[in-house]
Structures are given as C-alpha cells and as structure tokens.
N, C-alpha and C. Protein backbone atom coordinates (compact mmCIF):
# COMPACT_ATOMS: atom_id res chain seq x y z
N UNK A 1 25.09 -3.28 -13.69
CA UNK A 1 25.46 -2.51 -12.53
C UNK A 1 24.57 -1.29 -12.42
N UNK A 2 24.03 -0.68 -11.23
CA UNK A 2 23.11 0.31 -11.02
C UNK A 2 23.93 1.33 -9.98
N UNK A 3 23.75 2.45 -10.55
CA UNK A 3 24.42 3.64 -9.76
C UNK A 3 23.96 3.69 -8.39
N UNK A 4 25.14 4.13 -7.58
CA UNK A 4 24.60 3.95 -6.46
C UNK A 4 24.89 5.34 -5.52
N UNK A 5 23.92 5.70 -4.47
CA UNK A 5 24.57 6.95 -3.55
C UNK A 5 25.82 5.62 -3.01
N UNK A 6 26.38 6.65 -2.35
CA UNK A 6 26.69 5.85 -0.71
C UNK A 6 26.11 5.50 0.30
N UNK A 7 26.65 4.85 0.98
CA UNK A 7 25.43 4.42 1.97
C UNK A 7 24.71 5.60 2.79
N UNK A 8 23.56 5.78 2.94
CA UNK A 8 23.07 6.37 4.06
C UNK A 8 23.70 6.66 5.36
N UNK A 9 23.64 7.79 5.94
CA UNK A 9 24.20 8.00 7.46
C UNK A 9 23.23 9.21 7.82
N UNK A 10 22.78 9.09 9.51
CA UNK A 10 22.04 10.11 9.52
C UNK A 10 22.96 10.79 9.91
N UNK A 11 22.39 12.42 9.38
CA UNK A 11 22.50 13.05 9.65
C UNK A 11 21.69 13.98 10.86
N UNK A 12 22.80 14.20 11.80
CA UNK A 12 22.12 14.69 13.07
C UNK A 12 20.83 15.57 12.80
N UNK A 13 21.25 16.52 11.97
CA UNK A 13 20.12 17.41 12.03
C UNK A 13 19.01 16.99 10.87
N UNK A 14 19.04 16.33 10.44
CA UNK A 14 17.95 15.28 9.51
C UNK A 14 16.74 15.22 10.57
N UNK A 15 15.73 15.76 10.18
CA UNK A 15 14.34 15.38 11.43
C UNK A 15 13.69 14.74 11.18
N UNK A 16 13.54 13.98 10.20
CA UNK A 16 12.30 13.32 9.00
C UNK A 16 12.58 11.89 9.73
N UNK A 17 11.37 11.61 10.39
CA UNK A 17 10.62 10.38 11.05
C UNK A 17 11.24 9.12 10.15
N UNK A 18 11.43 9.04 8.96
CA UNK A 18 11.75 7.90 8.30
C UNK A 18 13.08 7.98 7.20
N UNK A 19 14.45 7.42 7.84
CA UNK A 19 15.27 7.65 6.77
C UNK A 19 16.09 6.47 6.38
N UNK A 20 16.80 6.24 5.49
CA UNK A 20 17.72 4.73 5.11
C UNK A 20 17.09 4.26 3.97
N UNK A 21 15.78 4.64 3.54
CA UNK A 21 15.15 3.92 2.46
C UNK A 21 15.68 4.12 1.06
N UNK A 22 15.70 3.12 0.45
CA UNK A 22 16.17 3.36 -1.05
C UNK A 22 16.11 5.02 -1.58
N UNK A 23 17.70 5.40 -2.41
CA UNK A 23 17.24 7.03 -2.50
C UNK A 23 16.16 7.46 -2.98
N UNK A 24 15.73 6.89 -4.10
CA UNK A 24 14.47 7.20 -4.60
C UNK A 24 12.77 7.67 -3.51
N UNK A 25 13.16 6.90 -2.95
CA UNK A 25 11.86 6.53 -1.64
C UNK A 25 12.37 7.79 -0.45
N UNK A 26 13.79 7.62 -0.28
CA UNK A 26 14.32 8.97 0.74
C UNK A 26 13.93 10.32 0.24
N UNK A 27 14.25 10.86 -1.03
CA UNK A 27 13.71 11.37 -1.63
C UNK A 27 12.07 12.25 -1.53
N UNK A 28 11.12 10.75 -1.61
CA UNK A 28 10.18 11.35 -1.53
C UNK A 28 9.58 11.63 0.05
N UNK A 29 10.38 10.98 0.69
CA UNK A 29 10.38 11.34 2.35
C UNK A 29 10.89 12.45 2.70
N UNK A 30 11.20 13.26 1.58
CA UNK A 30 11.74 14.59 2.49
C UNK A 30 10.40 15.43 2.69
N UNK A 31 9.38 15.38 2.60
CA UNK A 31 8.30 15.93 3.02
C UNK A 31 7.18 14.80 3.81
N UNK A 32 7.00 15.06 4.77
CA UNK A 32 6.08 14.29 5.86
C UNK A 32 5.20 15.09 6.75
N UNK A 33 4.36 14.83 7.78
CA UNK A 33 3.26 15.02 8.46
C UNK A 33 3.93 14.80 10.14
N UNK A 34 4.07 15.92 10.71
CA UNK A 34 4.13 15.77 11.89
C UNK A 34 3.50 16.74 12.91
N UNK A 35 2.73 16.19 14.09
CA UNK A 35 1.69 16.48 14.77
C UNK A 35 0.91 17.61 14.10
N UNK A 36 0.62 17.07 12.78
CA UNK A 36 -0.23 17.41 11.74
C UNK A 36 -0.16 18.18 11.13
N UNK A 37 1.02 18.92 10.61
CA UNK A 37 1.60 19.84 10.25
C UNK A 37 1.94 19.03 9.14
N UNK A 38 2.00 19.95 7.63
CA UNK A 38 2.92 19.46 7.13
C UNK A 38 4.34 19.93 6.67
N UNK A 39 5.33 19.27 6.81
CA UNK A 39 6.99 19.36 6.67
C UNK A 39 7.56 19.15 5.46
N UNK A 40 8.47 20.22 5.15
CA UNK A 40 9.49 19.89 3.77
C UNK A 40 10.56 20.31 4.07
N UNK A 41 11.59 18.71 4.12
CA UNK A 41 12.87 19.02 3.98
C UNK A 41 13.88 20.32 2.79
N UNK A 42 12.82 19.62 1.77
CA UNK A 42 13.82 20.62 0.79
C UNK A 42 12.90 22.47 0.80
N UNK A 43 12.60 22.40 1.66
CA UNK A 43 11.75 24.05 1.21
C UNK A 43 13.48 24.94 1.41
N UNK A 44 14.45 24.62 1.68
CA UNK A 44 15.46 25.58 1.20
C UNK A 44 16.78 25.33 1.28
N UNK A 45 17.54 25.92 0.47
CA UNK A 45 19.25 25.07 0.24
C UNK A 45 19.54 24.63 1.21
N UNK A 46 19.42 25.48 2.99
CA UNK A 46 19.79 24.25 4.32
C UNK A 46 19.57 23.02 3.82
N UNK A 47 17.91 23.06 4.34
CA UNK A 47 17.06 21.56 3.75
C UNK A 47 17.99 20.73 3.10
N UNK A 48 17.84 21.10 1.76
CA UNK A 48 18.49 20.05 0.77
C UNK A 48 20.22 19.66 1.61
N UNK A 49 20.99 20.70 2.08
CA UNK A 49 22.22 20.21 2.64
C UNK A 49 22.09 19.52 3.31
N UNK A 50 20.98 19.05 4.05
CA UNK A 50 20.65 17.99 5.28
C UNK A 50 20.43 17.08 4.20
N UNK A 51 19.55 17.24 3.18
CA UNK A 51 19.17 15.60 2.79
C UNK A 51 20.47 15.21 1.97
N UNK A 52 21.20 15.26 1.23
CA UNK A 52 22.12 15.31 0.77
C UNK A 52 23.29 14.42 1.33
N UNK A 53 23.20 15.49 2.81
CA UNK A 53 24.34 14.84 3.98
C UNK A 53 23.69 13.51 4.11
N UNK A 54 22.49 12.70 4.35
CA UNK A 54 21.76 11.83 4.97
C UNK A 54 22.00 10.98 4.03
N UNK A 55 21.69 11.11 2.41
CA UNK A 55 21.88 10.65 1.29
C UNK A 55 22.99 9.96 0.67
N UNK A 56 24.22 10.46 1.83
CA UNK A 56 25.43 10.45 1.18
C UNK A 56 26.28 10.94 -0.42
N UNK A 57 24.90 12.26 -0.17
CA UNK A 57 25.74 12.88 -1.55
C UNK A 57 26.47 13.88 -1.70
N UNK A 58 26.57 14.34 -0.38
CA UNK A 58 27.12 15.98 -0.29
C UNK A 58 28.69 15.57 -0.91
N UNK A 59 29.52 14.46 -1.05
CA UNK A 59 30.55 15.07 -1.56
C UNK A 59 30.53 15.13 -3.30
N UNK A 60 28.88 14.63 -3.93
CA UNK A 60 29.30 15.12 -4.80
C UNK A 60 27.88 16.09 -5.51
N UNK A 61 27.33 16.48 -4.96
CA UNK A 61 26.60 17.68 -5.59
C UNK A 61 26.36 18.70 -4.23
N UNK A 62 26.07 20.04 -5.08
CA UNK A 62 25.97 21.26 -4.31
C UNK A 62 24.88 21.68 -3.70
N UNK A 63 25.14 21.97 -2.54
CA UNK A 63 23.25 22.41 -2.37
C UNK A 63 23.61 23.96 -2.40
N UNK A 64 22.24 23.87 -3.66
CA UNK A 64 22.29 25.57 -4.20
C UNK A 64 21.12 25.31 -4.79
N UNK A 65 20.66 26.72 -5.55
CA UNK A 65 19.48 26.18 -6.02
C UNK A 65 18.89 25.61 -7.25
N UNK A 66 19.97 25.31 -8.28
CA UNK A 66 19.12 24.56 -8.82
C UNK A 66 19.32 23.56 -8.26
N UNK A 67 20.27 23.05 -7.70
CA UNK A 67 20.17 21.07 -7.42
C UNK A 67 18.39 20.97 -6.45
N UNK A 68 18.75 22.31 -5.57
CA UNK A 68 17.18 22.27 -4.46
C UNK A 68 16.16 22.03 -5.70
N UNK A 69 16.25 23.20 -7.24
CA UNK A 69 14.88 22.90 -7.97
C UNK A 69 15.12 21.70 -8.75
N UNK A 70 15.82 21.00 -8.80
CA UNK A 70 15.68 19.80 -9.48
C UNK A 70 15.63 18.61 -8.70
N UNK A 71 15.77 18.57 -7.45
CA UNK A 71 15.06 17.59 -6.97
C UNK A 71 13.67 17.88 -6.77
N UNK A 72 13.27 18.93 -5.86
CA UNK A 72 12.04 19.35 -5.94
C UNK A 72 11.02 18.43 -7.21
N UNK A 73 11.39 19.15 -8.46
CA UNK A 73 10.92 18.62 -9.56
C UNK A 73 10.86 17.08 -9.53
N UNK A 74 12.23 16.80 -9.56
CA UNK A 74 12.13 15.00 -9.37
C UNK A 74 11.06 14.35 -8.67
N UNK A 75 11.12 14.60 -6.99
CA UNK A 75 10.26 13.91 -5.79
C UNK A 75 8.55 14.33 -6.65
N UNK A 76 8.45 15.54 -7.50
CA UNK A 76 6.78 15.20 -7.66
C UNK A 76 6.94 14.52 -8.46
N UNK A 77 7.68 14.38 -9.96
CA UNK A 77 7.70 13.40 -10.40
C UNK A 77 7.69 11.80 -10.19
N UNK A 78 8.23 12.01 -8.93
CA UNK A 78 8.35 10.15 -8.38
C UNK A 78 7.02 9.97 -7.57
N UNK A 79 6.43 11.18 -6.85
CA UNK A 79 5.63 10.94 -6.26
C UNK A 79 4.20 11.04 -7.25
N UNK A 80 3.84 11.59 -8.33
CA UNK A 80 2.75 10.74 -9.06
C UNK A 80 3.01 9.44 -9.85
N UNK A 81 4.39 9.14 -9.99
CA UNK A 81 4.76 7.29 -10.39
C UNK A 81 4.01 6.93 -9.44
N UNK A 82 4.99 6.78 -8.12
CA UNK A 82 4.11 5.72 -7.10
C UNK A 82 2.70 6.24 -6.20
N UNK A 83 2.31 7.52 -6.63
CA UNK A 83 1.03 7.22 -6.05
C UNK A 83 -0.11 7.24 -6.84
N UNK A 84 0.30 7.74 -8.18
CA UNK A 84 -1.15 7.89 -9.07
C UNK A 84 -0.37 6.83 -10.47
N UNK A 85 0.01 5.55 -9.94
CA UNK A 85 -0.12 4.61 -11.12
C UNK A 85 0.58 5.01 -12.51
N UNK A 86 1.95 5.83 -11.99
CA UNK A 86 2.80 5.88 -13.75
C UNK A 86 1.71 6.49 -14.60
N UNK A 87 1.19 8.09 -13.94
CA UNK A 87 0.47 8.64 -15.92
C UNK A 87 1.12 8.96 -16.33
N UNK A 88 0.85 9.13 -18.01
CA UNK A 88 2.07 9.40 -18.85
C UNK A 88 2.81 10.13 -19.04
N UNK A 89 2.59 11.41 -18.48
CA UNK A 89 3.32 12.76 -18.42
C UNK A 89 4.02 12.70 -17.61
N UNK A 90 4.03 11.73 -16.40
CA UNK A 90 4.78 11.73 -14.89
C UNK A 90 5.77 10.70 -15.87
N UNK A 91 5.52 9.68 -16.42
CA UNK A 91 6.61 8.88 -17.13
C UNK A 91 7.47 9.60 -18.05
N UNK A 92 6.54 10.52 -18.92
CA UNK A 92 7.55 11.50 -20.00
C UNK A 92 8.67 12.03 -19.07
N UNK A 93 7.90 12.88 -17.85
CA UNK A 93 9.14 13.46 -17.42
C UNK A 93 10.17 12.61 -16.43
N UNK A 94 10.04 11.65 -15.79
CA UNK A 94 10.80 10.79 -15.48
C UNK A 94 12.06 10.44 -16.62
N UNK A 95 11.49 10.56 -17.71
CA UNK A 95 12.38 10.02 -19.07
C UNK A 95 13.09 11.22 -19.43
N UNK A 96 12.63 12.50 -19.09
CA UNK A 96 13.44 13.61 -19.21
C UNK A 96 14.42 13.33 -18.44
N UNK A 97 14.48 13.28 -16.68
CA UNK A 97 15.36 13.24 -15.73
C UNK A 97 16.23 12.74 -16.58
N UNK A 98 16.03 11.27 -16.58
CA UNK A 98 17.02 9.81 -17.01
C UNK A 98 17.66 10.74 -18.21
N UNK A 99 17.23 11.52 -18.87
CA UNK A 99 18.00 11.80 -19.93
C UNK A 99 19.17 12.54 -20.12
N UNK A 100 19.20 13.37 -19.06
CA UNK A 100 20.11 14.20 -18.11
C UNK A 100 21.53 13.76 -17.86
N UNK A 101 21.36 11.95 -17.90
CA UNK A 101 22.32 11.62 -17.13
C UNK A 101 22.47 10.07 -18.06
N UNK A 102 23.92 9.52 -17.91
CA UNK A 102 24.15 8.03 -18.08
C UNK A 102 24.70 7.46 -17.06
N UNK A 103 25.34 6.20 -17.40
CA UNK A 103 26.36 5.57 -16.17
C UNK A 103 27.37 5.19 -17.06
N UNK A 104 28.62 5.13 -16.68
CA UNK A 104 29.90 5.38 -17.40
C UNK A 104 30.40 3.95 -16.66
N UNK A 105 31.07 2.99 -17.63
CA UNK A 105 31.51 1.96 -16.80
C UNK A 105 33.38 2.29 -17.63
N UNK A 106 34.10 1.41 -16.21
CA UNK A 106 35.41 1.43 -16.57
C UNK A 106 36.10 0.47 -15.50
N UNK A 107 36.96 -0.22 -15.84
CA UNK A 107 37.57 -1.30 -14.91
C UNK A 107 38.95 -0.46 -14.10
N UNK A 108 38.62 -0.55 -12.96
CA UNK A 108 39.68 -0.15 -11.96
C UNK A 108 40.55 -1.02 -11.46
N UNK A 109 41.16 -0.50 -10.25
CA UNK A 109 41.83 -1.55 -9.66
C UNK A 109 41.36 -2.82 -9.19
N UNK A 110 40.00 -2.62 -8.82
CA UNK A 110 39.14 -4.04 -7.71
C UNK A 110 38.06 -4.05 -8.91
N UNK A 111 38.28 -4.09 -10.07
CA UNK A 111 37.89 -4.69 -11.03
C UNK A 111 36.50 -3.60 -11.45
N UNK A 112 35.89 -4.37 -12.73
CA UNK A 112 34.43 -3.30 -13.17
C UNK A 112 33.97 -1.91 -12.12
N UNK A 113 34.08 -0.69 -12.84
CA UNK A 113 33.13 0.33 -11.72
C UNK A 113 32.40 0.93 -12.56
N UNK A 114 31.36 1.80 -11.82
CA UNK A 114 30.46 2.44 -12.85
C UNK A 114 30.69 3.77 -12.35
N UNK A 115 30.45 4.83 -12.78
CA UNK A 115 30.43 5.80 -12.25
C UNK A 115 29.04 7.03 -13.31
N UNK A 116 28.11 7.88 -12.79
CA UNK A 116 27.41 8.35 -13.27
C UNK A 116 27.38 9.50 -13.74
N UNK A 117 27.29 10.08 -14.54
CA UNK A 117 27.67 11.39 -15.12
C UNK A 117 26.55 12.16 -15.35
N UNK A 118 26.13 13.15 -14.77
CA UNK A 118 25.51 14.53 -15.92
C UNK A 118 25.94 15.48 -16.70
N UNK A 119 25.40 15.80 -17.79
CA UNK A 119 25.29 17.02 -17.91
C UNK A 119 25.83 18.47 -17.13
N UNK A 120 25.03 18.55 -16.38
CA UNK A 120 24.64 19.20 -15.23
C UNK A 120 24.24 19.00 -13.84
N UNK A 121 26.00 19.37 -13.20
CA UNK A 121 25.81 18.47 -11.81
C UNK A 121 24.67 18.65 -10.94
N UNK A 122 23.67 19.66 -11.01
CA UNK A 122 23.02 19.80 -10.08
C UNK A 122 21.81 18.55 -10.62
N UNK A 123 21.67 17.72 -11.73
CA UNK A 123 21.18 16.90 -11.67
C UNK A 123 21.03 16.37 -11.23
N UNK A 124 22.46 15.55 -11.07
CA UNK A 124 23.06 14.47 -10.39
C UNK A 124 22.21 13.36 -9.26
N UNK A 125 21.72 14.18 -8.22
CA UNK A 125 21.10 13.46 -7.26
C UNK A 125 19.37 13.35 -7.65
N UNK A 126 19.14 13.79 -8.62
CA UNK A 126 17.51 13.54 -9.63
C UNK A 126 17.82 12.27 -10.07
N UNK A 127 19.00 12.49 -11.20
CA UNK A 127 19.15 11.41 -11.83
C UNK A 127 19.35 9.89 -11.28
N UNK A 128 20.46 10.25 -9.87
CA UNK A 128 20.14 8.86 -9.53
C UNK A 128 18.87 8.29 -9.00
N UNK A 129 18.38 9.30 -8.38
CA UNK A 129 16.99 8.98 -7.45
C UNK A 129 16.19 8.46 -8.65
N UNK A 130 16.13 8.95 -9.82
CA UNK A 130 15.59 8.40 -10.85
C UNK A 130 15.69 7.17 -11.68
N UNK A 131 17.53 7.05 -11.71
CA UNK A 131 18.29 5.21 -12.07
C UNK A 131 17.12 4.46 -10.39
N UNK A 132 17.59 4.71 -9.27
CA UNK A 132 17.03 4.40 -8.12
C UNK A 132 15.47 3.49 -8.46
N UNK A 133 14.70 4.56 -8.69
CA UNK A 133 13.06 4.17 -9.05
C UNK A 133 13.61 2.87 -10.13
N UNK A 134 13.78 3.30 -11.79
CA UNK A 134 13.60 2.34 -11.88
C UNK A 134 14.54 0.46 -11.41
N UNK A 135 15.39 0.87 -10.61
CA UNK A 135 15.98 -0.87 -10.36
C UNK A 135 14.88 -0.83 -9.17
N UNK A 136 14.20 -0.27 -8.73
CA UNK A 136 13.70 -0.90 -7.48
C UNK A 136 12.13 -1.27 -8.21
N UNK A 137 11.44 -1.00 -9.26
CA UNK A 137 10.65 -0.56 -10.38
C UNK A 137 10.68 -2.26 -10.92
N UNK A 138 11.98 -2.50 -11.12
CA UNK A 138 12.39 -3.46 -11.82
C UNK A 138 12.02 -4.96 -11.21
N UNK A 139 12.82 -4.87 -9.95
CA UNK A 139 12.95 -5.83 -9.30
C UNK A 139 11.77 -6.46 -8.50
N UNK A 140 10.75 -5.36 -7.73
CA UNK A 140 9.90 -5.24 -7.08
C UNK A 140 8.78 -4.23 -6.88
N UNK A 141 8.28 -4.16 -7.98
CA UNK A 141 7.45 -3.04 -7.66
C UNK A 141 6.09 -2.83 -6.53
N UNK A 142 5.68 -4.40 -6.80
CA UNK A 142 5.05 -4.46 -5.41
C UNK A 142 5.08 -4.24 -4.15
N UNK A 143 6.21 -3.87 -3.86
CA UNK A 143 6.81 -3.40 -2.55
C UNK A 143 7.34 -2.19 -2.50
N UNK A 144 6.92 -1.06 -3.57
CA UNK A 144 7.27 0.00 -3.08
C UNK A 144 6.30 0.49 -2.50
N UNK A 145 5.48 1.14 -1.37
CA UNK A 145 4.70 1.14 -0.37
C UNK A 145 4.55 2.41 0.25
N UNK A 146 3.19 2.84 0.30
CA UNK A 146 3.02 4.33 0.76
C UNK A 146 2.55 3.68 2.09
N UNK A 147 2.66 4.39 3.04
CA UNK A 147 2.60 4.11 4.56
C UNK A 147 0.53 3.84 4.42
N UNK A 148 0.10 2.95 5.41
CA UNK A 148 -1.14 2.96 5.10
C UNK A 148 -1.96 3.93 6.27
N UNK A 149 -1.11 4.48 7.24
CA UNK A 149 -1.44 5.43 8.14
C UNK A 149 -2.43 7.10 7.17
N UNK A 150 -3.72 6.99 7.34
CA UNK A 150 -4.39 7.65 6.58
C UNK A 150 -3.56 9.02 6.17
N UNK A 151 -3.15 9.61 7.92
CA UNK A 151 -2.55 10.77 7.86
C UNK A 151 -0.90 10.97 7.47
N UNK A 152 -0.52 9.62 7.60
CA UNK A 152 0.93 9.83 6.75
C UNK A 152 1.45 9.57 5.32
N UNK A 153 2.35 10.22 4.32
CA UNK A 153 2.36 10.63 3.83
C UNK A 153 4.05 9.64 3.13
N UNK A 154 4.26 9.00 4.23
CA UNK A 154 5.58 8.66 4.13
C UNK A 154 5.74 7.53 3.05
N UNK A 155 6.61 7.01 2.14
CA UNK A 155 6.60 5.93 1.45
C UNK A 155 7.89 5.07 1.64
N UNK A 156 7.61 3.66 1.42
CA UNK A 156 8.84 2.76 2.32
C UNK A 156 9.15 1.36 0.97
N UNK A 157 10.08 0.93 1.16
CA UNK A 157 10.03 -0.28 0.27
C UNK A 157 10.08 -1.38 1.47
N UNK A 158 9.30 -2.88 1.09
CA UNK A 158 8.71 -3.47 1.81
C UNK A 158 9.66 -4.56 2.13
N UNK A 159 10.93 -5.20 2.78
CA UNK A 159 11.65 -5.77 2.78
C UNK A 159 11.26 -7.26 4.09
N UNK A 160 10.02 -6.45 4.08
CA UNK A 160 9.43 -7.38 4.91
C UNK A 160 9.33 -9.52 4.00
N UNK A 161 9.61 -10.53 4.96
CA UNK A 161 9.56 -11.99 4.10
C UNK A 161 8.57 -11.72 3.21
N UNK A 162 7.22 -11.84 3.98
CA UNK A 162 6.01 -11.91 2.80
C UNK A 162 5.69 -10.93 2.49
N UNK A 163 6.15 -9.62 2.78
CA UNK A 163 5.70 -8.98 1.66
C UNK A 163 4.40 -7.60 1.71
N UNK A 164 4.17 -8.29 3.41
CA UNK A 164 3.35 -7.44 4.04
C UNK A 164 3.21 -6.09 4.64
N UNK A 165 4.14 -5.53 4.77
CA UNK A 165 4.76 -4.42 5.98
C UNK A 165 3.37 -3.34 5.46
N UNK A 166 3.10 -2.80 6.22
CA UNK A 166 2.00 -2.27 5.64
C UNK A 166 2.24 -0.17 6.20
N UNK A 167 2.97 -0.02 7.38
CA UNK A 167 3.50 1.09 8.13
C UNK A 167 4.98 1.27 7.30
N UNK A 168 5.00 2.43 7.71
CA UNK A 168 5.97 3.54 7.30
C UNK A 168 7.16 2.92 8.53
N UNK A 169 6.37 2.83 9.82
CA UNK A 169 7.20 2.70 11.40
C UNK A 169 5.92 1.97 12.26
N UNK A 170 6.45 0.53 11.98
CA UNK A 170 5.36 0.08 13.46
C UNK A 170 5.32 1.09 14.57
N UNK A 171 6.38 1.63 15.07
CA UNK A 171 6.70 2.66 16.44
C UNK A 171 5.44 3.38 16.40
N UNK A 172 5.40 4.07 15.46
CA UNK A 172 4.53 5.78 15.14
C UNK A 172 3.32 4.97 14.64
N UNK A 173 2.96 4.69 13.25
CA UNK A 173 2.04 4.56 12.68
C UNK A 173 1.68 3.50 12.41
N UNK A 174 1.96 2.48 12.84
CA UNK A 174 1.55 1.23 13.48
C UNK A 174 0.88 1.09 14.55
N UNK A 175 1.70 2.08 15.89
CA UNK A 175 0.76 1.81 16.96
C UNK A 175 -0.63 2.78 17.17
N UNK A 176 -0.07 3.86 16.15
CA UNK A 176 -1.45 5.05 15.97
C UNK A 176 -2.52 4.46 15.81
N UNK A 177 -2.35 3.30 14.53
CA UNK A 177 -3.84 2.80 14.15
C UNK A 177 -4.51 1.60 14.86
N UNK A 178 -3.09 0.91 15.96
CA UNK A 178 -3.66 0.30 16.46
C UNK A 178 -4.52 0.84 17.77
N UNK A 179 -4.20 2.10 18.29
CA UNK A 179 -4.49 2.39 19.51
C UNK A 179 -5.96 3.14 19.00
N UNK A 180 -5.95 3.54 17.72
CA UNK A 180 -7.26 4.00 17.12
C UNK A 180 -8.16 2.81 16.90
N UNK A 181 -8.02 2.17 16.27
CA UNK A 181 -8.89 0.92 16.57
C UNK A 181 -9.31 0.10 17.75
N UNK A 182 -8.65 0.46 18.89
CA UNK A 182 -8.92 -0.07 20.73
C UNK A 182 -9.65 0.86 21.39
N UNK A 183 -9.42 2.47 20.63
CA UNK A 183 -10.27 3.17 21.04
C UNK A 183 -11.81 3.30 20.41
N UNK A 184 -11.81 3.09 19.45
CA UNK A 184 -13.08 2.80 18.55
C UNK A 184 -14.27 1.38 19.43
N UNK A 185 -13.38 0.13 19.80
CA UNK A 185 -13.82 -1.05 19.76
C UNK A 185 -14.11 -0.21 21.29
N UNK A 186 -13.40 0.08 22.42
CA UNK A 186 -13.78 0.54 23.70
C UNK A 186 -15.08 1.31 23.27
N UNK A 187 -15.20 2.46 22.57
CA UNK A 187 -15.96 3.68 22.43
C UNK A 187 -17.41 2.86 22.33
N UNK A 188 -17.25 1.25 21.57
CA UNK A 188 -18.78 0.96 21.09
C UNK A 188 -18.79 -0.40 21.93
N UNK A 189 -18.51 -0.49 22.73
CA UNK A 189 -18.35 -1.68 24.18
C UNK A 189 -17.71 -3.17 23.12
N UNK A 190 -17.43 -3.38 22.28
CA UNK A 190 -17.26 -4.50 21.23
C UNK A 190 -15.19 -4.77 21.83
C-alpha cells in the first residue's frame, strides 16, 4: 500500500497552468514560466496554502513556514532526481526526506489502511511527495516527463497508451511549437 494525498481539487485561486499530476510531479509544478516570467507558487505561506488546498492536504498540514521550507527543499530535491539523472547527493537527501517519515498500517472498518506519520508535521507533505516519487519511480520511470517546450519548465507523468506525450498541455505548449515550426517552414518558403 502507498500513501496517498487525497484526491486533487482545484483550487480556485491555484494559477499554475498544469495541475492533477501525481503529488510528487504537482509539487514540482509549483514553479513555472508564464509569458516569460518566471513563477513560484511556494515563494510564501499564501502560496503554499494554495498548493496544499489543490493537493488535498490542507486538512492535514499547516501552511507556515517550515512546512513552506520543507517543501521548498523537497521540490529541488525532486527536481535534480528527474532532471539531472538521480546524483548522489540529490538521492542522499531524498533518503533524508523518506527518513522523516513511515507508513503505519492498521485494519479498520473497510478492512487494511495505511496511514503516514512524521516526526514533524510540517514534513508531512515532503514526505509523501517523496513516498510519491518513489511508487511512480517504481512503476514507470520512463514516463515521468519534463515538458519538451524549450521554454517550459513544467513536468508531467505520461499516461499517454504508447508512451509518447511529449507536452506539459497540447493547448499551450503543444500548439506553441507547433505554430513555431509553421512559422519557421513559412519564414524559409519550405
């Protein structure tokens, strides 16, 4: 059994172009690129109360600041896993997170539950984002997926049949590169 948020719900005031993705991956979507700017959800306890709300974790961690500095910490941690190939110091401290925290199993009424514990609640939403990485780590790592839009920044898991999805959002950065490439092929008569 793998710890789980709750399901995702947006949250109205959530602005971030891409949300619903595995927490781990939501996570590292709280910072993105828009009309070329760049954006961070968590630059302050609001922030984090939005991602949280979106996350479905606000009923059980605080947005204050350490939970804000320990995700912070987390998302770079996840973000040199999946973009600079697991170096070892990004793995050491990944293994710190995980260490923070277990999963507690106990049979309820509707049978087996797990439930996850820290230390220190402001962990809490590191740690899962961190259980998160590795079952998705586990199962598929080939499909965890940084948007291939040069200028975006966003990362997605690929639930696509084969395996292909290659955009963050056909909508946005799908049609960016396609309309960049029609303008290129126009620009040189081809």
């Amino acid at each position: 059994m793998q710890p789980e948020a709750e399901p995702a719900r947006r949250d109205p005031a959530d602005p971030r172009p891409l949300v619903g993705e595995p927490l781990c991956l939501d996570l590292l979507n709280t910072r993105w690129v828009e009309d070329g700017a760049r954006r961070d959800l968590l630059d302050s306890v609001d922030g984090l109360a939005v991602w949280l709300r979106s996350a479905g974790l606000d009923g059980r961690a605080a947005a204050d600041r350490a939970t804000l500095d320990a995700s912070v910490r987390t998302r770079e941690i996840l973000l040199a896993l999946v973009d600079e190939g697991s170096p070892p110091e990004a793995v050491d401290a990944l293994n710190l997170v995980l260490e923070r925290g277990a999963l507690h199993y106990r049979l309820g009424p509707g049978g087996p539950e797990s439930h996850p514990r820290t230390g220190d609640p402001a962990w809490l939403p590191s740690w899962l984002a961190a259980a998160d990485y590795l079952r998705l780590t586990a199962d598929s790592p080939e499909r965890v997926k940084p948007c291939a839009h040069p200028d975006c920044v966003l990362h997605f898991h690929d639930t696509s049949k084969n395996g292909t999805r290659r955009w963050c959002s056909m909508a946005v950065c799908g049609n960016r590169a396609k309309a960049a490439r029609h303008y290129e092929r126009a620009k040189t008569g081809r």
